[in-house]
N, C-alpha and C. Protein backbone atom coordinates (compact mmCIF):
# COMPACT_ATOMS: atom_id res chain seq x y z
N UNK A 1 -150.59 -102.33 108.25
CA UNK A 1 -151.61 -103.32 108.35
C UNK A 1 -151.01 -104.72 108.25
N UNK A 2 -150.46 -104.95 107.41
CA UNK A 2 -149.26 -106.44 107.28
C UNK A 2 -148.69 -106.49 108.61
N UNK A 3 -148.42 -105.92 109.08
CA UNK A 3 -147.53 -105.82 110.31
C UNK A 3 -148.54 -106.22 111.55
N UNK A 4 -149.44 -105.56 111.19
CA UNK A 4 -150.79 -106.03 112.88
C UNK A 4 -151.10 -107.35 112.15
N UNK A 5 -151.27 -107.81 110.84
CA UNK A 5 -151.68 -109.10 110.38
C UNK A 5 -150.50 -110.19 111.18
N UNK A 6 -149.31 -109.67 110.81
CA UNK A 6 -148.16 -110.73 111.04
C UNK A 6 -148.01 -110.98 112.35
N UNK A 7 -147.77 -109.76 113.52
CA UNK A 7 -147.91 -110.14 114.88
C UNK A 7 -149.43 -110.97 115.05
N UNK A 8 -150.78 -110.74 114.72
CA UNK A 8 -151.29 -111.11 115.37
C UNK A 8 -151.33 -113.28 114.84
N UNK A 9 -150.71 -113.19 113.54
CA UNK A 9 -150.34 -114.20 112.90
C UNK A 9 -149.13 -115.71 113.99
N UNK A 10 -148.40 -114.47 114.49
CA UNK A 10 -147.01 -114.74 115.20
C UNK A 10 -147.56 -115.41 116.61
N UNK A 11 -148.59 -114.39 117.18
CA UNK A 11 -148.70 -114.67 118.53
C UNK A 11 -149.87 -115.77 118.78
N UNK A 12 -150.61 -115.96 117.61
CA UNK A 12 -151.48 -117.07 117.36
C UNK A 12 -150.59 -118.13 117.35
N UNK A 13 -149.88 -117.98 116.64
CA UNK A 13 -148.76 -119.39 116.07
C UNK A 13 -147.70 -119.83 117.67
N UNK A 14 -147.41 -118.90 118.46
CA UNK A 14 -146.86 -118.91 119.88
C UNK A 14 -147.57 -119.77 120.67
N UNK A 15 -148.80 -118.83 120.53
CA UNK A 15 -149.73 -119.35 121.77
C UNK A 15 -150.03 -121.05 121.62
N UNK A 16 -150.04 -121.51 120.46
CA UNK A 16 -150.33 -122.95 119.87
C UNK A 16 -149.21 -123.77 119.71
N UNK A 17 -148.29 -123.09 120.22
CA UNK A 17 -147.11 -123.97 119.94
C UNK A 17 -146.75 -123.83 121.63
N UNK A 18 -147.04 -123.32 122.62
CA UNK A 18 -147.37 -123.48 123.89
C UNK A 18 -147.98 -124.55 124.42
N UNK A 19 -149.28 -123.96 123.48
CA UNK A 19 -150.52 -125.26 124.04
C UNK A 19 -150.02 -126.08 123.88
N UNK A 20 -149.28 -126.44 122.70
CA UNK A 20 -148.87 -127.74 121.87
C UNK A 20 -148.09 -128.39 123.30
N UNK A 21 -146.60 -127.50 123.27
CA UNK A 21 -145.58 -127.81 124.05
C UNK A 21 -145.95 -128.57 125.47
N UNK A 22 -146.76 -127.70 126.45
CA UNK A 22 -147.41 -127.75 127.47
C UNK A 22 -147.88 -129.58 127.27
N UNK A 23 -148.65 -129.27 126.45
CA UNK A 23 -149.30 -131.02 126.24
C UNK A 23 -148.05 -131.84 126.13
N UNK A 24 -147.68 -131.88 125.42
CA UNK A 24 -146.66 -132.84 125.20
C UNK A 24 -145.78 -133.00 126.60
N UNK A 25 -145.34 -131.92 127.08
CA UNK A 25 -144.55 -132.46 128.52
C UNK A 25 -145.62 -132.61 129.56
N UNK A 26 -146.87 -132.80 129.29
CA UNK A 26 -148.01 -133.52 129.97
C UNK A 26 -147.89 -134.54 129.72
N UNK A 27 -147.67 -135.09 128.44
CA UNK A 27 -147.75 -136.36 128.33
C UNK A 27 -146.49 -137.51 128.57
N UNK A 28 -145.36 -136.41 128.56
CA UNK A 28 -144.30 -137.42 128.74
C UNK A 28 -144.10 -137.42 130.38
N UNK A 29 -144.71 -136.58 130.96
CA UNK A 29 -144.82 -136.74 132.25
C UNK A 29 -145.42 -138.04 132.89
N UNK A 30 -146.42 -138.00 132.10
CA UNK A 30 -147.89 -139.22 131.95
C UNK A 30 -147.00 -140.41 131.99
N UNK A 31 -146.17 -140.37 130.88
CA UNK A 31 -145.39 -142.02 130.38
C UNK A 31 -144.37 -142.08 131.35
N UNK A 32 -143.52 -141.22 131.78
CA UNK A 32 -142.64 -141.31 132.57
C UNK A 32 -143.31 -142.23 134.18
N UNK A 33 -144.48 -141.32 134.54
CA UNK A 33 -144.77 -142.26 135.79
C UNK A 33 -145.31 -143.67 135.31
N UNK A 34 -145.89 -143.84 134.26
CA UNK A 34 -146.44 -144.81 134.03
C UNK A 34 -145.37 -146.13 133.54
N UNK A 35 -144.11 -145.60 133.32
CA UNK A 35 -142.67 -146.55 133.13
C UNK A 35 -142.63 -146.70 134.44
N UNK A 36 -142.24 -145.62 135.34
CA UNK A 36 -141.70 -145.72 137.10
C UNK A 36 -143.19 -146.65 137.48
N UNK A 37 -144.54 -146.66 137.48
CA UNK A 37 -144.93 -148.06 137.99
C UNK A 37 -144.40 -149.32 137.48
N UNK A 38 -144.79 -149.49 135.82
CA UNK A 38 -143.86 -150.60 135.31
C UNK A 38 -142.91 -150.87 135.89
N UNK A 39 -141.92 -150.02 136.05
CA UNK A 39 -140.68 -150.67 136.83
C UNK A 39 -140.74 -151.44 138.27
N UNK A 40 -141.32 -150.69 138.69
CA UNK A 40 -141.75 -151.36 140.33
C UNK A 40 -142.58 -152.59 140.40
N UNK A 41 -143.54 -152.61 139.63
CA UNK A 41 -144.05 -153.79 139.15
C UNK A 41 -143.79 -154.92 139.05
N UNK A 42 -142.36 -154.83 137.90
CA UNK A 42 -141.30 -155.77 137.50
C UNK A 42 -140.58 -155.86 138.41
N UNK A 43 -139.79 -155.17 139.13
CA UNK A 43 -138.88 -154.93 140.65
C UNK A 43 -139.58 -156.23 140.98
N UNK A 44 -141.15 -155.59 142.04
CA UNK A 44 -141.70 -156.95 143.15
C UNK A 44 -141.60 -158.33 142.53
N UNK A 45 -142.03 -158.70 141.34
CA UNK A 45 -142.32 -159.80 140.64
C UNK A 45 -140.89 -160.33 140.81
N UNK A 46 -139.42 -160.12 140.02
CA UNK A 46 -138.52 -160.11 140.65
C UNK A 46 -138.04 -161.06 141.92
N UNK A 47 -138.62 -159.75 142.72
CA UNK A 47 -138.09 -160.18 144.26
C UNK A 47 -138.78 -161.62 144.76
N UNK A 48 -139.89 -161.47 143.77
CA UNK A 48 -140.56 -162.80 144.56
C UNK A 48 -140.14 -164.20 143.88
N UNK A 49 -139.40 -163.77 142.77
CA UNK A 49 -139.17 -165.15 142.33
C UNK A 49 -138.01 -165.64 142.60
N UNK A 50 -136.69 -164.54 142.87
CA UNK A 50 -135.89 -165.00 143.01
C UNK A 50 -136.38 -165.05 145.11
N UNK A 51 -137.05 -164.94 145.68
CA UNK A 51 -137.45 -165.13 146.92
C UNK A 51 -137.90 -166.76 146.82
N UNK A 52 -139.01 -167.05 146.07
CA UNK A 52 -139.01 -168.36 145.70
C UNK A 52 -137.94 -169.81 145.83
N UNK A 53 -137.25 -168.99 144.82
CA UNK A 53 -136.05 -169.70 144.05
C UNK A 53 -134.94 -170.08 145.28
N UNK A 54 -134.78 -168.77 146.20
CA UNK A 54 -134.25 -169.25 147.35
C UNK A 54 -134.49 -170.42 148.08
N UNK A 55 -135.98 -169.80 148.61
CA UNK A 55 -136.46 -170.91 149.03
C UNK A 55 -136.66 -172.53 148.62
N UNK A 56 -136.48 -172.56 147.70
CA UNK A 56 -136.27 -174.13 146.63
C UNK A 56 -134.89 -174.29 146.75
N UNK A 57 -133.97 -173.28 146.85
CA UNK A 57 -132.66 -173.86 147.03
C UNK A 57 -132.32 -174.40 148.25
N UNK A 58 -132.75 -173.67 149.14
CA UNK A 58 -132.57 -173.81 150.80
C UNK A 58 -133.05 -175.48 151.19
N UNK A 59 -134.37 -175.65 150.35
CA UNK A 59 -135.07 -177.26 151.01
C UNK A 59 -134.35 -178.09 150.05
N UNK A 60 -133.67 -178.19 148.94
CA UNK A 60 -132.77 -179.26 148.49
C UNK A 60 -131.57 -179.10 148.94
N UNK A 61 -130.92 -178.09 149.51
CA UNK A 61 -129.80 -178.27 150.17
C UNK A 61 -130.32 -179.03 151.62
N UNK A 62 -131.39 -178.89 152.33
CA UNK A 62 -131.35 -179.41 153.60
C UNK A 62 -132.20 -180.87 153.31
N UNK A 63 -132.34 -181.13 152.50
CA UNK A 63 -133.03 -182.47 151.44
C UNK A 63 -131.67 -183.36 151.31
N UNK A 64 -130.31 -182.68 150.50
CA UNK A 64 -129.49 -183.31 150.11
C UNK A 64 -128.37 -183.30 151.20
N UNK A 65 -128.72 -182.52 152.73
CA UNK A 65 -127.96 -182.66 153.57
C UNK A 65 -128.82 -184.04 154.29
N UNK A 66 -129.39 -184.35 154.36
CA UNK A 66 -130.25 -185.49 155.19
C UNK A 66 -130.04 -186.68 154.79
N UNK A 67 -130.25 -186.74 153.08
CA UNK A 67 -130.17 -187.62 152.40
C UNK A 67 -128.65 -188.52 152.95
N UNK A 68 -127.57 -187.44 152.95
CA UNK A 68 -125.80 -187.65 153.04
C UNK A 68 -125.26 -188.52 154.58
N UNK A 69 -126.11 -187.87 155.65
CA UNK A 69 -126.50 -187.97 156.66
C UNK A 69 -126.91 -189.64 156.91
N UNK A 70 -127.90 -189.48 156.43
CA UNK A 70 -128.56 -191.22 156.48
C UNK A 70 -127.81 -191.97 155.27
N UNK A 71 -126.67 -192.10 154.32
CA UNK A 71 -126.16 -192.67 153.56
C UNK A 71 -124.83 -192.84 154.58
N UNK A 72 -124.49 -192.23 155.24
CA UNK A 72 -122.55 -192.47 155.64
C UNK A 72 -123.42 -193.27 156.82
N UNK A 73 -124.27 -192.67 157.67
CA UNK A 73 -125.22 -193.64 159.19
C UNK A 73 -125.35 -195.08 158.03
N UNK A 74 -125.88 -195.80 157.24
CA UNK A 74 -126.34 -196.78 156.64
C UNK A 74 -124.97 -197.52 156.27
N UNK A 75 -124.50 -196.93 155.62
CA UNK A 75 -122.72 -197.42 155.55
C UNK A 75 -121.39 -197.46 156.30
N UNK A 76 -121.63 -197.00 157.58
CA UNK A 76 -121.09 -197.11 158.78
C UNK A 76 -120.95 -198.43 159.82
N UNK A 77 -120.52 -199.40 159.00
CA UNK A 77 -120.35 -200.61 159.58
C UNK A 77 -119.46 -201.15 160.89
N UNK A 78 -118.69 -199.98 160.93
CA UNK A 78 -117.06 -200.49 161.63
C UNK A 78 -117.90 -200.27 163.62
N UNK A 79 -117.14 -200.81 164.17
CA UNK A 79 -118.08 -200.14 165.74
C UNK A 79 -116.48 -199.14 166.19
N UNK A 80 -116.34 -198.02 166.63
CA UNK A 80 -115.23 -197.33 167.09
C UNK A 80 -114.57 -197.72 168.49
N UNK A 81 -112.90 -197.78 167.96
CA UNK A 81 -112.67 -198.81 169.34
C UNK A 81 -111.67 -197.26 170.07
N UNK A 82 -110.50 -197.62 170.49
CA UNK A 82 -109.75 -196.87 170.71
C UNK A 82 -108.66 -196.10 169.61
N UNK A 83 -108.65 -194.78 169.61
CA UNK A 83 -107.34 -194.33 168.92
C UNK A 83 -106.11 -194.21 169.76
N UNK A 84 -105.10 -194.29 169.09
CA UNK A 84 -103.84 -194.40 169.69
C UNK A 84 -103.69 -192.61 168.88
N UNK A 85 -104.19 -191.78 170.11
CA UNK A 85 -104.31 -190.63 170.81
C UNK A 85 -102.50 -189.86 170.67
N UNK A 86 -101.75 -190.35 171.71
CA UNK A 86 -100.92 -190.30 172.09
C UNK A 86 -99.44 -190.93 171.33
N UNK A 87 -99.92 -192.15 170.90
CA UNK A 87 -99.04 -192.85 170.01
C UNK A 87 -98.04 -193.51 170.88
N UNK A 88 -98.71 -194.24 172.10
CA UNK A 88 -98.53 -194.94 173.32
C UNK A 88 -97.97 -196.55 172.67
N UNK A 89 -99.11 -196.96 171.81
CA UNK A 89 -99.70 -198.40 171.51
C UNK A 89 -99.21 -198.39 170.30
N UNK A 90 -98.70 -197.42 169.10
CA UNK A 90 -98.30 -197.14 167.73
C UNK A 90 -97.60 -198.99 167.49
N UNK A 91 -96.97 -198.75 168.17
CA UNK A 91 -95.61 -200.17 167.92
C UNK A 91 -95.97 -200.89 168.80
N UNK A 92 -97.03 -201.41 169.48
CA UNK A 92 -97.12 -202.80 170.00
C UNK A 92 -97.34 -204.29 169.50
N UNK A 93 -97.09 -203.95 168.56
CA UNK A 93 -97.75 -205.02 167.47
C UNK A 93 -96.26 -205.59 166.89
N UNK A 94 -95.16 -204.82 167.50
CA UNK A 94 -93.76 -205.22 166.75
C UNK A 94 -93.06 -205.66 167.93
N UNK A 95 -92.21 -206.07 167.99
CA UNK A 95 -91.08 -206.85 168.68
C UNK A 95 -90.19 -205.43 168.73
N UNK A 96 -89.68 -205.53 170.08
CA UNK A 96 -88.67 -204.80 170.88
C UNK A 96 -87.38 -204.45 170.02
N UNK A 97 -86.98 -203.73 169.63
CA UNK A 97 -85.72 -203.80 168.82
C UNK A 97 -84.16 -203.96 169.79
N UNK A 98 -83.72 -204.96 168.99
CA UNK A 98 -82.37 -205.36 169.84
C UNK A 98 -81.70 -203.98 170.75
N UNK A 99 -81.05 -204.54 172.12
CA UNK A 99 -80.60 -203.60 172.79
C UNK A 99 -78.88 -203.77 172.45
């Protein structure tokens, strides 16, 4: 009689530690997807800021290319004549050296 008490003791205590089990990797199942949205979540947010951030870099670089542009045009005083290309004209400015 102890013995039909204890199995049926045993297989009560099984069956509930099943149920138990069962739940629990229900639930970490539960948290697991519910991290994998979090993550993706955080991912897009992410992408969009450093997408942003690009974009803010891109218009002060073409901001501070314009700016550079119209500063050397504004300070560009000289008018361009001829280069001595060839190095034709280099020494015309000197006297013939004795023969």
């Amino acid at each position: 009689m102890n013995r039909t008490y204890s199995a049926i003791i045993a297989i009560a205590a099984l069956s509930g530690l099943a149920a138990c089990s069962q739940e629990t990797q229900d639930d970490a199942a539960r948290t697991a997807d519910l991290a994998g949205d979090d993550i993706e979540a955080n991912a897009a947010v992410v992408g969009e800021v450093i997408e942003e951030g690009a974009k803010d870099a891109a218009g002060a670089v073409s901001e501070g290319a314009a700016n550079l542009e119209q500063h050397i045009e504004e300070g560009d005083k000289e008018s361009s004549g001829p280069a001595p290309i060839l190095g034709d004209d280099l020494n015309s400015d000197k006297a013939a050296p004795n023969d």
